[in-house]
C-alpha atoms as a PDB file:
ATOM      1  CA  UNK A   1       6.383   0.409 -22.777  1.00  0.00           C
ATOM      2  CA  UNK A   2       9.851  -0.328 -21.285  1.00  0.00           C
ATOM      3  CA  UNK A   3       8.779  -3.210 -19.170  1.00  0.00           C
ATOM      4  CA  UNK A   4       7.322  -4.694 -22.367  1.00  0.00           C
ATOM      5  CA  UNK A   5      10.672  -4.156 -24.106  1.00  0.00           C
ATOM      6  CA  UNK A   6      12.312  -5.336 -20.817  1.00  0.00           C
ATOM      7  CA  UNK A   7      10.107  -8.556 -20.326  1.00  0.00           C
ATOM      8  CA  UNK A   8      10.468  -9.364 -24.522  1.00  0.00           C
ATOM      9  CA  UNK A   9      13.794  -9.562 -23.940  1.00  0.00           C
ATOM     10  CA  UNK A  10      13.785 -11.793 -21.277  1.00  0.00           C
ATOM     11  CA  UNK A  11      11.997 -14.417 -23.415  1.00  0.00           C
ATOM     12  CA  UNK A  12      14.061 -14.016 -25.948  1.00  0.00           C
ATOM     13  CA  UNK A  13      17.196 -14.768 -23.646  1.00  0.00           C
ATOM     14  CA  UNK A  14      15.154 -17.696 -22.450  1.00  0.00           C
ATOM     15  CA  UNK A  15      15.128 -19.083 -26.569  1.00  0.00           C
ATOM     16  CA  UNK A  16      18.666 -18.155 -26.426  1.00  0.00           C
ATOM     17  CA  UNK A  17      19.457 -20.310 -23.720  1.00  0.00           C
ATOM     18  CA  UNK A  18      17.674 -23.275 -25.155  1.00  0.00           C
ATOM     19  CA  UNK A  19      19.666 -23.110 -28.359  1.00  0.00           C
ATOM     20  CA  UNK A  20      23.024 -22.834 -26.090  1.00  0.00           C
ATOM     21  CA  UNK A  21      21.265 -26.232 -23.980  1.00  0.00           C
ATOM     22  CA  UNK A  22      21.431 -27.814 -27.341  1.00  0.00           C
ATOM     23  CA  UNK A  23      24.718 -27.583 -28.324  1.00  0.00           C
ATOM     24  CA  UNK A  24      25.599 -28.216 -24.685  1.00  0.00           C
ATOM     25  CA  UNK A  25      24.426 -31.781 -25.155  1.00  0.00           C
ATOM     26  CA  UNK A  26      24.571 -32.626 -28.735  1.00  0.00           C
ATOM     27  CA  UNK A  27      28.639 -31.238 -28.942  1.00  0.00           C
ATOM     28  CA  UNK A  28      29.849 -32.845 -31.447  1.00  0.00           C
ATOM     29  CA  UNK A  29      33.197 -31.572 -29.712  1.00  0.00           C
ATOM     30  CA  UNK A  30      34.075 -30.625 -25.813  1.00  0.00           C
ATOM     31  CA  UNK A  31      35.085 -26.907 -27.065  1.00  0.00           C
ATOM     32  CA  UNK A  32      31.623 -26.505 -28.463  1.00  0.00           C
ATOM     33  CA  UNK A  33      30.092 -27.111 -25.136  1.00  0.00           C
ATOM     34  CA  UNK A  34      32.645 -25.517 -23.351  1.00  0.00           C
ATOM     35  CA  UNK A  35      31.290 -22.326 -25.502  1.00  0.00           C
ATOM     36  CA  UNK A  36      27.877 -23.230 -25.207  1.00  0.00           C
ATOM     37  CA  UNK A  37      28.349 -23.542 -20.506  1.00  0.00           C
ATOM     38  CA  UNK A  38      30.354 -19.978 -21.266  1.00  0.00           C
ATOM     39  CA  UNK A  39      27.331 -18.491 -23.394  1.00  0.00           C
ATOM     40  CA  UNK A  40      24.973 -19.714 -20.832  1.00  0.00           C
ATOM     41  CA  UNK A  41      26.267 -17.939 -18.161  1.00  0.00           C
ATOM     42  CA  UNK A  42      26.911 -14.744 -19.735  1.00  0.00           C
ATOM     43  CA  UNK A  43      23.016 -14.704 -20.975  1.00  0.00           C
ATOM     44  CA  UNK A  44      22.161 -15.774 -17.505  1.00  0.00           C
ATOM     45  CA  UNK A  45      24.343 -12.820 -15.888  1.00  0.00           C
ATOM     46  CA  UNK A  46      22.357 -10.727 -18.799  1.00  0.00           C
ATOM     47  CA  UNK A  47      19.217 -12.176 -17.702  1.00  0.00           C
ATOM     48  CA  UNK A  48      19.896 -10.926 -14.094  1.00  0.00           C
ATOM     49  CA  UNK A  49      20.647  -7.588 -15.337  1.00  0.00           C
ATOM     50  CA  UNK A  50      17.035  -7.522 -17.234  1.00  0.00           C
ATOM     51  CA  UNK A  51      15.489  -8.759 -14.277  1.00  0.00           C
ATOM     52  CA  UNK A  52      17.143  -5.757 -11.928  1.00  0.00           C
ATOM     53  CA  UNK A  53      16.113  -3.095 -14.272  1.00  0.00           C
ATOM     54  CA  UNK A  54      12.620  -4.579 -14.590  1.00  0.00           C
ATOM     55  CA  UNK A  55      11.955  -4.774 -10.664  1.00  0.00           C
ATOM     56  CA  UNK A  56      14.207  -1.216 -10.310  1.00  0.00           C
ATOM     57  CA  UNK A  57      16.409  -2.968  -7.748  1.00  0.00           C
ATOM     58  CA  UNK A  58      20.500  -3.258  -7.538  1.00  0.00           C
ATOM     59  CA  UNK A  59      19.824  -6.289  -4.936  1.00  0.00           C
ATOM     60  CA  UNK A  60      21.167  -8.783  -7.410  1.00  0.00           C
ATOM     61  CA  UNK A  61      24.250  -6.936  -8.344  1.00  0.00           C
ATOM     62  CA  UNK A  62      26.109  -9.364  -6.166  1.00  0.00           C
ATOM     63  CA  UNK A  63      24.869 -12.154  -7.505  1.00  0.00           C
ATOM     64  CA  UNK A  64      25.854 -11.505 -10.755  1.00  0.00           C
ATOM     65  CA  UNK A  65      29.175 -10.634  -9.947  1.00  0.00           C
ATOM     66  CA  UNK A  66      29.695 -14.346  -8.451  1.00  0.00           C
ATOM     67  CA  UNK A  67      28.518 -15.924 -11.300  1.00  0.00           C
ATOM     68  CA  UNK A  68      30.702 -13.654 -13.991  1.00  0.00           C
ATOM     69  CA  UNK A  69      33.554 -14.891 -11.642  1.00  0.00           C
ATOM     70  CA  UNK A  70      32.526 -18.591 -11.837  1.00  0.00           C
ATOM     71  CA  UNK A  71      31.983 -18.259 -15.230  1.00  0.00           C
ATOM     72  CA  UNK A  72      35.552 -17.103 -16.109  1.00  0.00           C
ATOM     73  CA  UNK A  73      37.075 -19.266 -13.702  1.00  0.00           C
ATOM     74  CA  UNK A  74      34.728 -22.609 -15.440  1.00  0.00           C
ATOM     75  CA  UNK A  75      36.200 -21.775 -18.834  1.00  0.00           C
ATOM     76  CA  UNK A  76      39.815 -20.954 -18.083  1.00  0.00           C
ATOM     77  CA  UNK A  77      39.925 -24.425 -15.977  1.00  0.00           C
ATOM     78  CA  UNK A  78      38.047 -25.977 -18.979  1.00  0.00           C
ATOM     79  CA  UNK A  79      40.705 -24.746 -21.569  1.00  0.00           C
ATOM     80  CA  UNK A  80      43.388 -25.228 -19.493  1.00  0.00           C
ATOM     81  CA  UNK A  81      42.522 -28.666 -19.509  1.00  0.00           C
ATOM     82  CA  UNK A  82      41.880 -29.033 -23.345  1.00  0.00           C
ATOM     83  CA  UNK A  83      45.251 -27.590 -23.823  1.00  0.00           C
ATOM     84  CA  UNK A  84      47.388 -29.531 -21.338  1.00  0.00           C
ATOM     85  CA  UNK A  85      45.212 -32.000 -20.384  1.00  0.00           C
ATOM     86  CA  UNK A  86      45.466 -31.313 -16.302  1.00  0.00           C
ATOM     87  CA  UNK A  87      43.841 -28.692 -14.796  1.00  0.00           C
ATOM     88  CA  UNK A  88      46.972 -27.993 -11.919  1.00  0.00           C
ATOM     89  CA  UNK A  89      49.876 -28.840 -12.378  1.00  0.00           C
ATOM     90  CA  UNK A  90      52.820 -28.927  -9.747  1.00  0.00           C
ATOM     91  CA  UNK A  91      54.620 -25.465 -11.370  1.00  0.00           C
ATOM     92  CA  UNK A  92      57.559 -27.067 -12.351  1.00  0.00           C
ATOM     93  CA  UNK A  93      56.347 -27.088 -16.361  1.00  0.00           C
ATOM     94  CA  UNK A  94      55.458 -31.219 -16.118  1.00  0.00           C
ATOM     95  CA  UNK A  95      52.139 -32.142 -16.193  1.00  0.00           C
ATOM     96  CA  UNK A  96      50.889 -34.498 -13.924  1.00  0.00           C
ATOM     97  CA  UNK A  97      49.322 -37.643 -15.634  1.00  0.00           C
END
């Protein structure tokens, strides 16, 4: 019964992620698919999850750690760079263009 729930789940991550691979391509604007590479990740990280309750395993645990890192770090970069334009800067408040 819970693998059933567990493995239902899973495909209907997999439809969620096709919706998000949409809007990832057809924008219309670069904070839509800066949303749409965020909401990706965080299904795939839930994906992960699913999958390590389904096998009874914490083997992946790592694994989803890195990519809830890379994921935050991907769309703080991204909206640092809608906002300012550069992704670093040289600290002194200018940007460098």
């Amino acid at each position: 019964m819970l693998s059933t729930l567990l493995i239902a789940s899973l495909a209907i991550l997999a439809i969620a992620v096709l919706g998000c691979m949409y809007r990832l391509l057809a924008g219309p604007s670069v904070p839509d698919r800066i949303a749409a590479l965020d909401t990706i990740g965080v299904i795939l990280l839930s994906m992960i999850a699913i999958l390590c309750m389904l096998l009874k395993t914490s083997a992946y645990f790592e694994i989803i750690l890195v990519i809830g890192i890379l994921t935050f770090i991907g769309t703080t970069a991204f909206a640092r760079y809608i906002e300012r334009g550069v992704v670093l800067d040289d600290g002194d408040g200018k940007s460098n263009r």
